[in-house]
C-alpha atoms as a PDB file:
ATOM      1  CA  UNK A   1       0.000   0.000   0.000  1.00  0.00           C
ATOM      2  CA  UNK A   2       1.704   3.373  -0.754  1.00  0.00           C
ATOM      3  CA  UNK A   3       2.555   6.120   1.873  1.00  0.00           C
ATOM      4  CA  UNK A   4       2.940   9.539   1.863  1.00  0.00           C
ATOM      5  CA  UNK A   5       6.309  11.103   3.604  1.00  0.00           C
ATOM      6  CA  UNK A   6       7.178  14.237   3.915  1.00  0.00           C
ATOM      7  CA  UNK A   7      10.383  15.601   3.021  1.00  0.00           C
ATOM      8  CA  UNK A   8      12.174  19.081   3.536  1.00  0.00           C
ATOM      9  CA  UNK A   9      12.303  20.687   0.383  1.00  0.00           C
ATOM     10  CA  UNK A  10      16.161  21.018   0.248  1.00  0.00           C
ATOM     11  CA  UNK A  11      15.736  16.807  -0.063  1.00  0.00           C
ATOM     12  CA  UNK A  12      13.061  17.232  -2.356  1.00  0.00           C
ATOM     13  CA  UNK A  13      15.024  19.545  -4.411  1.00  0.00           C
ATOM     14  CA  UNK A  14      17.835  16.562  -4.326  1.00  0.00           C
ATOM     15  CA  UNK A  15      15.793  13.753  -5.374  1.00  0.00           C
ATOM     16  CA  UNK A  16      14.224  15.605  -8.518  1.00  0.00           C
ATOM     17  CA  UNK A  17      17.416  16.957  -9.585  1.00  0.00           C
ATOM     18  CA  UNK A  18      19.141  13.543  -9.374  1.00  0.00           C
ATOM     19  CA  UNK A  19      15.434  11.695 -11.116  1.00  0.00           C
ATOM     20  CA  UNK A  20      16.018  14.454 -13.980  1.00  0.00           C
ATOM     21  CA  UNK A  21      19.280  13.318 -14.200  1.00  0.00           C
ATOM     22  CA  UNK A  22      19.074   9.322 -13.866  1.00  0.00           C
ATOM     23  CA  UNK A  23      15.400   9.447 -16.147  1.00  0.00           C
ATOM     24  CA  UNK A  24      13.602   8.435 -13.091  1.00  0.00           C
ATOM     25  CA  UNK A  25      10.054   9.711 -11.329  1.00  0.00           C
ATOM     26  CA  UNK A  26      10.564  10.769  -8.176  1.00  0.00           C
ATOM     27  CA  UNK A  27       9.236   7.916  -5.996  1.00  0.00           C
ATOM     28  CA  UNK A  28      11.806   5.917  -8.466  1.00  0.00           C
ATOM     29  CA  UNK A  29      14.952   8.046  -7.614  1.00  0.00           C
ATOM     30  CA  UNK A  30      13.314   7.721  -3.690  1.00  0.00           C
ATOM     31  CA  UNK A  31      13.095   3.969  -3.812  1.00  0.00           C
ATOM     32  CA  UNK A  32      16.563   3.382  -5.162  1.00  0.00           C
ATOM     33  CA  UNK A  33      17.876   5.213  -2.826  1.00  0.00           C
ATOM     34  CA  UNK A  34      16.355   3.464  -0.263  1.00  0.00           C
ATOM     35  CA  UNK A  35      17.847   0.244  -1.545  1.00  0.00           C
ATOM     36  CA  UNK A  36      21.243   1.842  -1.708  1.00  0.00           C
ATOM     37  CA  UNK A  37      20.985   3.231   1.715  1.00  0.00           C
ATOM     38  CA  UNK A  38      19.698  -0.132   3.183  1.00  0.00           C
ATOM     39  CA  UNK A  39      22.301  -2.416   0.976  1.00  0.00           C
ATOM     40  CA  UNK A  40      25.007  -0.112   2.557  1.00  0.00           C
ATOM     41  CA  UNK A  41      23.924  -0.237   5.993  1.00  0.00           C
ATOM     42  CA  UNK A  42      23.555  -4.242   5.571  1.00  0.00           C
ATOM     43  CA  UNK A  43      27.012  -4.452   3.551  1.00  0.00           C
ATOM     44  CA  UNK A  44      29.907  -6.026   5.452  1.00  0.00           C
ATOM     45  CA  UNK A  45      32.169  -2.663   5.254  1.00  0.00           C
ATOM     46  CA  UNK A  46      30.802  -1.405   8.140  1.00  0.00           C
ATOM     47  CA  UNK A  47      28.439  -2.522  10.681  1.00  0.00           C
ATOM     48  CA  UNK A  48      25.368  -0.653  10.945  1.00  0.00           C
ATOM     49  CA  UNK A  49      24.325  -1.548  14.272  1.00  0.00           C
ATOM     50  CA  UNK A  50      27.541  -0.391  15.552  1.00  0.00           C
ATOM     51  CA  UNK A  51      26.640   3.378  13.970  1.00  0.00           C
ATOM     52  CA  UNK A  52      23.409   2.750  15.930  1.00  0.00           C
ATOM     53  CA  UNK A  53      24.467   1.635  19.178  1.00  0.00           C
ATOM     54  CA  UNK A  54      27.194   4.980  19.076  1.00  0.00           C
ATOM     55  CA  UNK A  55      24.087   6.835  18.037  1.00  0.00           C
ATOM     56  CA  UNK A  56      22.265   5.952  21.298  1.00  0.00           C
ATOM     57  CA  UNK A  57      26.054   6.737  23.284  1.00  0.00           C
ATOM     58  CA  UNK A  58      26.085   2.219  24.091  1.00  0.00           C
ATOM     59  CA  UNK A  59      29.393   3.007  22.328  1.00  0.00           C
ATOM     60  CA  UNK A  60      32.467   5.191  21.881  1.00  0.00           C
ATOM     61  CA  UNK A  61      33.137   6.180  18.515  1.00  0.00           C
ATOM     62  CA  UNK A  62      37.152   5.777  18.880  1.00  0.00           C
ATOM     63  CA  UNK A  63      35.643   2.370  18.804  1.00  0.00           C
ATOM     64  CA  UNK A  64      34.347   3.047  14.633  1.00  0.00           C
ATOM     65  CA  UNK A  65      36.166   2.206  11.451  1.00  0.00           C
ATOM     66  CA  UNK A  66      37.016   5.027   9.414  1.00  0.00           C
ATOM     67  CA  UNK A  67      33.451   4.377   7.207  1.00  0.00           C
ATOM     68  CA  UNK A  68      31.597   3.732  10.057  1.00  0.00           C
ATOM     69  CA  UNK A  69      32.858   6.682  11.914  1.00  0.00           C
ATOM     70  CA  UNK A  70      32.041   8.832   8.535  1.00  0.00           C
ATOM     71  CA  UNK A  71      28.431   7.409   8.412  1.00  0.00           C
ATOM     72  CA  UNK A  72      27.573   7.994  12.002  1.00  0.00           C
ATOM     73  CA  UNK A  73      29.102  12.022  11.592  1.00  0.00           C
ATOM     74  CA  UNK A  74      26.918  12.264   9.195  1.00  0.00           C
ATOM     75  CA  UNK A  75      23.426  10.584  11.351  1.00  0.00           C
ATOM     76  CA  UNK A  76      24.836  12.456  13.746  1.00  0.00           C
ATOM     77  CA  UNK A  77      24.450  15.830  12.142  1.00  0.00           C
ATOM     78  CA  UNK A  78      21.057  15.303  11.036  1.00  0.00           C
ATOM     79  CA  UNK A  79      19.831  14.123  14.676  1.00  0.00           C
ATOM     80  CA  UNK A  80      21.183  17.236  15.774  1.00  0.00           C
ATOM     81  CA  UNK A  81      20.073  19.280  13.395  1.00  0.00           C
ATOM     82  CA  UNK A  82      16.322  18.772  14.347  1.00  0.00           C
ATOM     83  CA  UNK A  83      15.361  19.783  17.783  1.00  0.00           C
ATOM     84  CA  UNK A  84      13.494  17.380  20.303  1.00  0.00           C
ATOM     85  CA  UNK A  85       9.824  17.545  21.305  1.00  0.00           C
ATOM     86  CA  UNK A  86      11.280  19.088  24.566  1.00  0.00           C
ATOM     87  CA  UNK A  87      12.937  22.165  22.997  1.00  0.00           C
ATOM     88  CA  UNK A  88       9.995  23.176  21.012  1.00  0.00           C
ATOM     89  CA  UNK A  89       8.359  22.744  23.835  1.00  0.00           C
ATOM     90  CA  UNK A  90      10.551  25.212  25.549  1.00  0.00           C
ATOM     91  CA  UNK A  91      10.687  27.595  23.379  1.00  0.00           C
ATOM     92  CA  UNK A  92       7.755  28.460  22.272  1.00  0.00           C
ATOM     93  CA  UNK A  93       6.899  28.470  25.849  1.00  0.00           C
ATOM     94  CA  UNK A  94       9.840  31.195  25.761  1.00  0.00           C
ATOM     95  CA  UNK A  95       8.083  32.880  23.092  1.00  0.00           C
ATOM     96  CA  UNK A  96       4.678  32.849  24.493  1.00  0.00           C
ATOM     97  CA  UNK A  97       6.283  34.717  27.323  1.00  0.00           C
ATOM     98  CA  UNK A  98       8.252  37.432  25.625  1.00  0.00           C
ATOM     99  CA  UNK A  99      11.706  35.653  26.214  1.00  0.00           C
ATOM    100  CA  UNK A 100      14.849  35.359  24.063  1.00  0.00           C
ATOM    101  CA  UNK A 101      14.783  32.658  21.886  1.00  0.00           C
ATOM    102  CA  UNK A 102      18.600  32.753  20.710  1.00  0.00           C
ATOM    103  CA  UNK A 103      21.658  34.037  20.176  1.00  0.00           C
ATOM    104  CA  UNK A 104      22.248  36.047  16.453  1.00  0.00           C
ATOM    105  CA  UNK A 105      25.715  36.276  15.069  1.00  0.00           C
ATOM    106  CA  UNK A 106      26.660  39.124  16.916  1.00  0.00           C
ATOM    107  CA  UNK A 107      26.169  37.458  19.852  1.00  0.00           C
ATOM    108  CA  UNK A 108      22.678  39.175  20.896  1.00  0.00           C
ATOM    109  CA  UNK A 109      19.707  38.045  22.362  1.00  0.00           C
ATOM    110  CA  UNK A 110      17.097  37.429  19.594  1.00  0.00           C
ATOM    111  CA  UNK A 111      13.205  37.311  20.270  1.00  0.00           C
ATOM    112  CA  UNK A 112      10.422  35.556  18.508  1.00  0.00           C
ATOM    113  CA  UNK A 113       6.902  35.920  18.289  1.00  0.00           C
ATOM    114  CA  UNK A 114       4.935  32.748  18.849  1.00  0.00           C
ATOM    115  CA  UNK A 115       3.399  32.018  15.583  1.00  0.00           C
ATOM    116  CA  UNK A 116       0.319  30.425  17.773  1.00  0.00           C
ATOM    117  CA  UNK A 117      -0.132  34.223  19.033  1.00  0.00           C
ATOM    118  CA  UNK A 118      -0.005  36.290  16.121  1.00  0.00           C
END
């Protein structure tokens, strides 16, 4: 049965650009990927379970190969990259009450309006 997903557009923008490229649709440049990605993960270079467990902090990455070490920088980056349930939580409640938000490049407080508010 097929699913809809939704991606961020930067990915979007990826997968159409490499479909245009490769004369796939979409969901085919999607789905190949997805093959790639899982053949990789389930290849014997590198042990994807070990990326995992480092993931979760079970294990030190001094303890990674060079690939695995590489794929888990990169997993890593992305989890951190999108902020937890708790942290929206916190700051919208921030918002809600008027409160900096952030830190711009200058090093100043920033403030945000809660879009719920406006």
């Amino acid at each position: 049965m097929a699913q809809s997903v939704k991606l961020a557009d930067d990915i979007m923008a990826l997968v159409r650009h490499e479909a245009d490229i490769h004369s796939r649709s979409v969901a085919g440049q999607i789905t190949h990927w997805l093959k790639l990605g899982r053949a990789i993960e389930h290849s014997g270079t590198f042990d994807h379970a070990r990326i995992t467990a480092a993931l979760e902090g079970k294990l030190d990455t001094n303890g990674l190969g060079a690939e695995e070490e590489a794929a888990w920088l990169d997993a890593f980056t992305t989890k951190m990259a999108e902020p937890s349930e708790h942290e929206k939580a916190f700051f919208a409640k921030r918002r809600r009450l008027g409160l900096g938000v952030g830190l711009d490049a200058g090093g100043n407080l920033c403030y945000a309006k809660d879009d719920d508010a406006a």
